[in-house]
Structures are given as C-alpha cells and as structure tokens.
Protein backbone atom coordinates (compact mmCIF):
# COMPACT_ATOMS: atom_id res chain seq x y z
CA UNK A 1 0.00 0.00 0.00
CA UNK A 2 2.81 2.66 0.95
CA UNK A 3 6.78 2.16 -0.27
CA UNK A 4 9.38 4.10 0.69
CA UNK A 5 12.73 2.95 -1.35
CA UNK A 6 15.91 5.00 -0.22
CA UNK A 7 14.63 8.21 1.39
CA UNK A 8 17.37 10.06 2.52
CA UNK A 9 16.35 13.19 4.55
CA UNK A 10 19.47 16.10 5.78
CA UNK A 11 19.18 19.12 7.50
CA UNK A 12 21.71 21.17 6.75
CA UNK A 13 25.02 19.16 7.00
CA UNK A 14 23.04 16.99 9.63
CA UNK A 15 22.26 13.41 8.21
CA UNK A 16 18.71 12.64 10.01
CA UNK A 17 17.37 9.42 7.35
CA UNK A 18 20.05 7.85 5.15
CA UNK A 19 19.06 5.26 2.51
CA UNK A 20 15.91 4.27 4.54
CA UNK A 21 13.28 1.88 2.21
CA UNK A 22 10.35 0.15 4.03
CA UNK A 23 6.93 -1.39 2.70
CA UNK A 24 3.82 -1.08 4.57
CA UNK A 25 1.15 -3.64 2.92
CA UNK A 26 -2.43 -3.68 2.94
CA UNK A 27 -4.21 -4.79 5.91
CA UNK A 28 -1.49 -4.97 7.89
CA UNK A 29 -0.02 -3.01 11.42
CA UNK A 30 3.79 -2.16 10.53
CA UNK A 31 5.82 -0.17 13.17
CA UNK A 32 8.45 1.73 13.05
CA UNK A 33 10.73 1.73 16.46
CA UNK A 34 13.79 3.47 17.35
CA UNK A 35 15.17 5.61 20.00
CA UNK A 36 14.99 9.88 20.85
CA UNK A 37 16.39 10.98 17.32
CA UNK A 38 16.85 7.92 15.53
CA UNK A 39 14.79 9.99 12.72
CA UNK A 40 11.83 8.02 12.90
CA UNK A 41 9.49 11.69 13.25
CA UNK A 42 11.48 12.50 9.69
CA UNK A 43 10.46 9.86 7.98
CA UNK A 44 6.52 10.52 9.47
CA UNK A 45 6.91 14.26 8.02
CA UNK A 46 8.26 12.96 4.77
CA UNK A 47 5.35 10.53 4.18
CA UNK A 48 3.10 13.42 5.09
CA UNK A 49 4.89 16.13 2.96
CA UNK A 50 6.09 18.13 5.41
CA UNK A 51 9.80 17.38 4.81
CA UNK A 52 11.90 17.87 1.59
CA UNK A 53 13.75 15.19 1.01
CA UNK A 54 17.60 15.08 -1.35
CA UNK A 55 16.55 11.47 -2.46
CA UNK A 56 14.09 8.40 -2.24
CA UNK A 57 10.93 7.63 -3.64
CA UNK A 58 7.85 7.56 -1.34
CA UNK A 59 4.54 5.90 -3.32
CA UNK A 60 1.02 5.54 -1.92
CA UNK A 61 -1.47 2.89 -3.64
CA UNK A 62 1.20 2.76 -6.47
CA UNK A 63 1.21 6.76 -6.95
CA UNK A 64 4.54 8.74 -6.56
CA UNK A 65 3.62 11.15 -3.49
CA UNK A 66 6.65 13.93 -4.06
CA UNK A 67 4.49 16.10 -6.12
CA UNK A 68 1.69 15.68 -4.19
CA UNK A 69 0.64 18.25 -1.84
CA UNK A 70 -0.12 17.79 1.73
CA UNK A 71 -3.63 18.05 1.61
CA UNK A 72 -3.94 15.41 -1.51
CA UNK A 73 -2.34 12.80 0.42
CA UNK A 74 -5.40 13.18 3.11
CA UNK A 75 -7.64 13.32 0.04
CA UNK A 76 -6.26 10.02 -1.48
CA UNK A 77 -7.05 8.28 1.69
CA UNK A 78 -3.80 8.84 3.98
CA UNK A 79 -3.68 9.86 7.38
CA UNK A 80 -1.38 11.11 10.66
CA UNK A 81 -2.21 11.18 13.90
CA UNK A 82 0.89 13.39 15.01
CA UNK A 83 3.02 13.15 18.23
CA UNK A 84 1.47 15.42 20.84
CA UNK A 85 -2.12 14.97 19.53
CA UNK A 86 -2.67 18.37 17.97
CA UNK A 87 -6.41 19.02 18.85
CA UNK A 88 -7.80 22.36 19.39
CA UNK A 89 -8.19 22.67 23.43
CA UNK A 90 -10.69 24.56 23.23
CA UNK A 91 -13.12 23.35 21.55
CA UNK A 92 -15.47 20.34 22.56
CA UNK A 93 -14.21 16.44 21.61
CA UNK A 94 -17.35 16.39 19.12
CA UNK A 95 -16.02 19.75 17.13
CA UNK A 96 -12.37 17.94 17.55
CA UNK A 97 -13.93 14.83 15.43
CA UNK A 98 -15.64 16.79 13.18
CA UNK A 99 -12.92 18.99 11.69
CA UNK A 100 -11.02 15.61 11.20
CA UNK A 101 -13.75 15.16 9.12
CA UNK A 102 -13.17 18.20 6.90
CA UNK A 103 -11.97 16.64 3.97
CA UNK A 104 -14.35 13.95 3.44
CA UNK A 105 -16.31 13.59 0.58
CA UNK A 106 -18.96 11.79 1.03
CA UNK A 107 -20.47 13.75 4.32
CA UNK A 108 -22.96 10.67 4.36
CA UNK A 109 -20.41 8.79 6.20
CA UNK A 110 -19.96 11.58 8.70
CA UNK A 111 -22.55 9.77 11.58
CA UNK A 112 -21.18 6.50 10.98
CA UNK A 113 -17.66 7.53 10.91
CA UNK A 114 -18.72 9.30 14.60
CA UNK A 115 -20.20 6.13 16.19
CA UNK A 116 -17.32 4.15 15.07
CA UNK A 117 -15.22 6.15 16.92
CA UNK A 118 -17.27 5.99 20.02
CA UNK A 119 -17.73 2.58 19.93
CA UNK A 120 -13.81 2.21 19.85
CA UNK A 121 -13.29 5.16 22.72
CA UNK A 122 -16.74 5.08 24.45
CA UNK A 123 -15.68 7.74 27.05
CA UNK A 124 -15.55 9.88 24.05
CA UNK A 125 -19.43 9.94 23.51
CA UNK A 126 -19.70 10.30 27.25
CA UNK A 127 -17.56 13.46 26.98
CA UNK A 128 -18.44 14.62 23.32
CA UNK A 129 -19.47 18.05 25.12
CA UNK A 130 -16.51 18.49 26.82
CA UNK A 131 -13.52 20.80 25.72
CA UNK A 132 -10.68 18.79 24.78
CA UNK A 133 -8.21 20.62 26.60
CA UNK A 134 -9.81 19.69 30.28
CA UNK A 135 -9.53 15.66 29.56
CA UNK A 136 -6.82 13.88 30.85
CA UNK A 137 -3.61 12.70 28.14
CA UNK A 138 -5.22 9.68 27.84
CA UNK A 139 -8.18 10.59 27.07
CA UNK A 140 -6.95 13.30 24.66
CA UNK A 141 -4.91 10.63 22.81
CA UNK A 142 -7.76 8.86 22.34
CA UNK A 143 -9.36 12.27 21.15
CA UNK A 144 -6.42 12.70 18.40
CA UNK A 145 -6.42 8.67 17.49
CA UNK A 146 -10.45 9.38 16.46
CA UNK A 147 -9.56 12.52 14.77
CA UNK A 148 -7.64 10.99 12.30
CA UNK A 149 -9.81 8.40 11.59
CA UNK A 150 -12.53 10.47 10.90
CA UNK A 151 -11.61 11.28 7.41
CA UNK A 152 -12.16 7.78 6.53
CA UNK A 153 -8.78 7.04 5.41
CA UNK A 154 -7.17 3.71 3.91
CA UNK A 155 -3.71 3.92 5.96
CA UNK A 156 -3.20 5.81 9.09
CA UNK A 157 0.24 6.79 10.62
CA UNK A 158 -0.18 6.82 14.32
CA UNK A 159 3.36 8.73 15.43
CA UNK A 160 4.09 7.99 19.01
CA UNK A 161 0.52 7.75 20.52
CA UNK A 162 2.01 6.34 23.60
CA UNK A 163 4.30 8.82 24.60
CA UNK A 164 3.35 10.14 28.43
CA UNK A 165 0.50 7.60 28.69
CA UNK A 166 -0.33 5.52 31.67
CA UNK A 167 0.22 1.37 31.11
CA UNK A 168 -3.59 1.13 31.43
CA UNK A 169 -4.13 3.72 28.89
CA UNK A 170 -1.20 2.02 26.36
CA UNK A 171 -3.14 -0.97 26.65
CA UNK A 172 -6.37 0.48 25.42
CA UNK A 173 -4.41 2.35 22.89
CA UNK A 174 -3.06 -1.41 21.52
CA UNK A 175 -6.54 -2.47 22.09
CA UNK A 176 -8.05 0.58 19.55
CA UNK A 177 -5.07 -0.60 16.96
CA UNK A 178 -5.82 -4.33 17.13
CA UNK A 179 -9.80 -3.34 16.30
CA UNK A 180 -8.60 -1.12 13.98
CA UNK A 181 -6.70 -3.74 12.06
CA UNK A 182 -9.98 -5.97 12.38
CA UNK A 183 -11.76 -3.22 10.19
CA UNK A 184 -9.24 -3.76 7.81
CA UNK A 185 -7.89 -0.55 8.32
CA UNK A 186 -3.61 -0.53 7.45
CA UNK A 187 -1.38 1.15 10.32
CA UNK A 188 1.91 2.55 10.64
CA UNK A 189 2.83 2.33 13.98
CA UNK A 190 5.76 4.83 14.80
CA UNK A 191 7.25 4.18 18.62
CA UNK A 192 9.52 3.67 20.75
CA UNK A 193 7.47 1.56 23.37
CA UNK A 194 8.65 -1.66 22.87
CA UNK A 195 5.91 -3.31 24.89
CA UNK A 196 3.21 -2.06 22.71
CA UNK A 197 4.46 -2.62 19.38
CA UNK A 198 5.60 -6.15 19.89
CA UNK A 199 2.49 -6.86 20.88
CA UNK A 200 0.48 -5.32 18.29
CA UNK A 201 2.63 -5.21 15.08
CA UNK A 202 2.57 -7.83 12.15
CA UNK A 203 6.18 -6.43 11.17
CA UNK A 204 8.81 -4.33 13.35
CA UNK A 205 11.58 -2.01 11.33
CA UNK A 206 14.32 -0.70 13.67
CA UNK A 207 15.58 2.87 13.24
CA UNK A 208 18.86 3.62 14.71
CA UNK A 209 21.15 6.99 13.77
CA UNK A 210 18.76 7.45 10.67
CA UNK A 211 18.91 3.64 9.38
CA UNK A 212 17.05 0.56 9.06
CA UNK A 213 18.77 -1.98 11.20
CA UNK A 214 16.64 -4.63 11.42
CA UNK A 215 13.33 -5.69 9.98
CA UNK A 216 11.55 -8.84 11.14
CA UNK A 217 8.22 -10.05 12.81
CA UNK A 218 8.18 -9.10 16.80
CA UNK A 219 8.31 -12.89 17.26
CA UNK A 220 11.59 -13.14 15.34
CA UNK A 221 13.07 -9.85 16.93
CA UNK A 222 12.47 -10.73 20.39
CA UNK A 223 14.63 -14.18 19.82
CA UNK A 224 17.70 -12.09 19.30
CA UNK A 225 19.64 -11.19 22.14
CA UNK A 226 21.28 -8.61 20.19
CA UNK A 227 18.31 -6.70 19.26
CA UNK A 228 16.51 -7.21 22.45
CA UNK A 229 19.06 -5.79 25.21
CA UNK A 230 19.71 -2.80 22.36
CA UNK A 231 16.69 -2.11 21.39
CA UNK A 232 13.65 -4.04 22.69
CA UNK A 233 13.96 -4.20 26.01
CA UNK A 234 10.53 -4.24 27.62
C-alpha cells in the first residue's frame, strides 16, 4: 500500500534518514521503532509532505507522493495522527472529530464515521461536550487517534501515541489498533514503546542513527539477544 525505497532526509550538514526503504502492505499493522532521534518523526513528516527530502521515492497505492501536496495525500485516503495529539483545546471532543472530518467527501459517512469512533473510545461519547483541553492525556490521545480516523482514510500513521500515557491507557491504545486492524484498516505504527508494538505489530523495522537496522516479525526480533538488550527491552 505505501513504499518508501531510499529516502534520505538532511538538514543542513546533519544526516537525520540515510538510505531508509520500508513497505507497509495492505491490511497490515507495521511499526516503526527506534530511540529519541533515531529519525523516525522524519520519515513521518516525509510521508506526510512536510519534509523535503535530497533522495528516495515515497509511493502511496502505487502513486509517486513527491508532487503531491499535503492536503492530496489526506484526500487520497492517507492519514497522521501526530506526536502530541494536535487538537484544538478549546473546543469540545465532538467539534475535535468533526474537523477531522473536513476533507471527506462523502459527508454521508460523517454519523457512521462518529459512532465508530465511540464505539472504539466510548468515554468519548460520554464526553463529546466536553472541551478537549480539560480531559486527561489519555483521554486526549484517544481524542487525536479518532480525529484521524474520521476522514475515513485507507492507511493511518499513528506517530508515538504512547508517549506520556499511563500502562492502562497504552493498553487500550493497543486495544483501539488491534480493532482497527480488524476493520481492515492498514497502520503505521511509529514508537519507541517496545511493549506495545511487539504486541500489536505484524512487522517491526528498527531505526537507529537514521537507518534501518533490522526488519523482522516481533516474534523473530524478540529471539535475538542482540536486538533485544539494544533495542527491545521491555
């Protein structure tokens, strides 16, 4: 579904993503995991077309995506649920949802698309009044997850939805992303909480000083000694 063949990203003389290529298939949860500046946020903004890049190809459902402006790639089905959420505090979690909805075309869906979520996050119907700023970080993560599924899209990049979240609160978050899969939905996991994306990835790349160092199911990945103790521990 997306493809990403030798996307090298600098800034300035800095090298953040050198020769990185990755393939993120239909149906599937892949995850991306690495460490504080391994480069994984790069490659995120890259996808998204918010990063140049010097060289690489980046495709989506067989298209090139380098020419293609931001706001096409939500259009042609793509989506990113960014680190640190990004909702507008204050307005309620129901006007949150709703301008995630903004470029959807067929507004039809828009009710559907709103009980899907609240099925998946119930507190979030509970609270659909309530600004989104007053709500707890779990609770807004689950707020930013829903936003970016409310444009109905075909593969969502969820970049570090764990980050300052309770256990209890990662585990609902895996919980979302294994439903999520069950609709059929593809994810790109981007993390570095080893705990949750071993447990709900299909495939694991590890990012380390801007390359791919290993790439293998979580099964595989936790058998080596290597990797685990360097990069997996849990």
């Amino acid at each position: 579904m997306l493809e990403i063949k030798g996307l090298t990203i600098r800034y300035g003389n800095f090298l953040a993503v050198n020769n990185v290529s990755l393939s993120i298939p239909k149906g599937q949860i892949i995850a991306l995991i690495g460490p504080n500046g391994a480069g994984k946020s790069s490659v995120v903004r890259a996808i998204g077309g918010l990063n140049v890049f010097q060289s690489g190809q980046i495709s989506f459902l067989n298209e090139d995506l380098v020419q293609t402006e931001p706001y096409l790639r939500i259009d042609k089905g793509l989506s990113i649920v960014p680190e640190g959420r990004g909702l507008f505090p204050r307005m309620s979690v129901e006007e949150n949802l709703l301008m995630g909805s903004y470029s959807l075309k067929d507004k039809g869906l828009l009710d559907e698309l709103l009980n899907r979520n609240f099925e998946l996050f119930p507190i979030l119907k509970e609270r659909r009044q309530q600004l989104a700023g007053t709500m707890s970080g779990g609770q807004q993560q689950m707020v930013a997850v829903a936003v970016g599924l409310m444009s109905n899209p075909k593969l969502c990049i969820f970049d570090e939805p764990s980050l300052g979240l309770a256990p209890i609160v990662i585990e609902q978050i895996g919980d979302a992303l294994m439903s999520l899969k069950k609709q059929e939905l593809t994810v790109f996991l981007v993390e570095q909480n080893a705990s949750l994306t071993t447990r709900v990835a299909d495939q694991i790349y590890v990012l380390s000083a801007g390359e791919i160092k290993y790439h293998d199911t979580p099964a595989n990945l936790l058998n080596s000694k290597e990797v685990l103790e360097t990069f997996l521990s849990i």
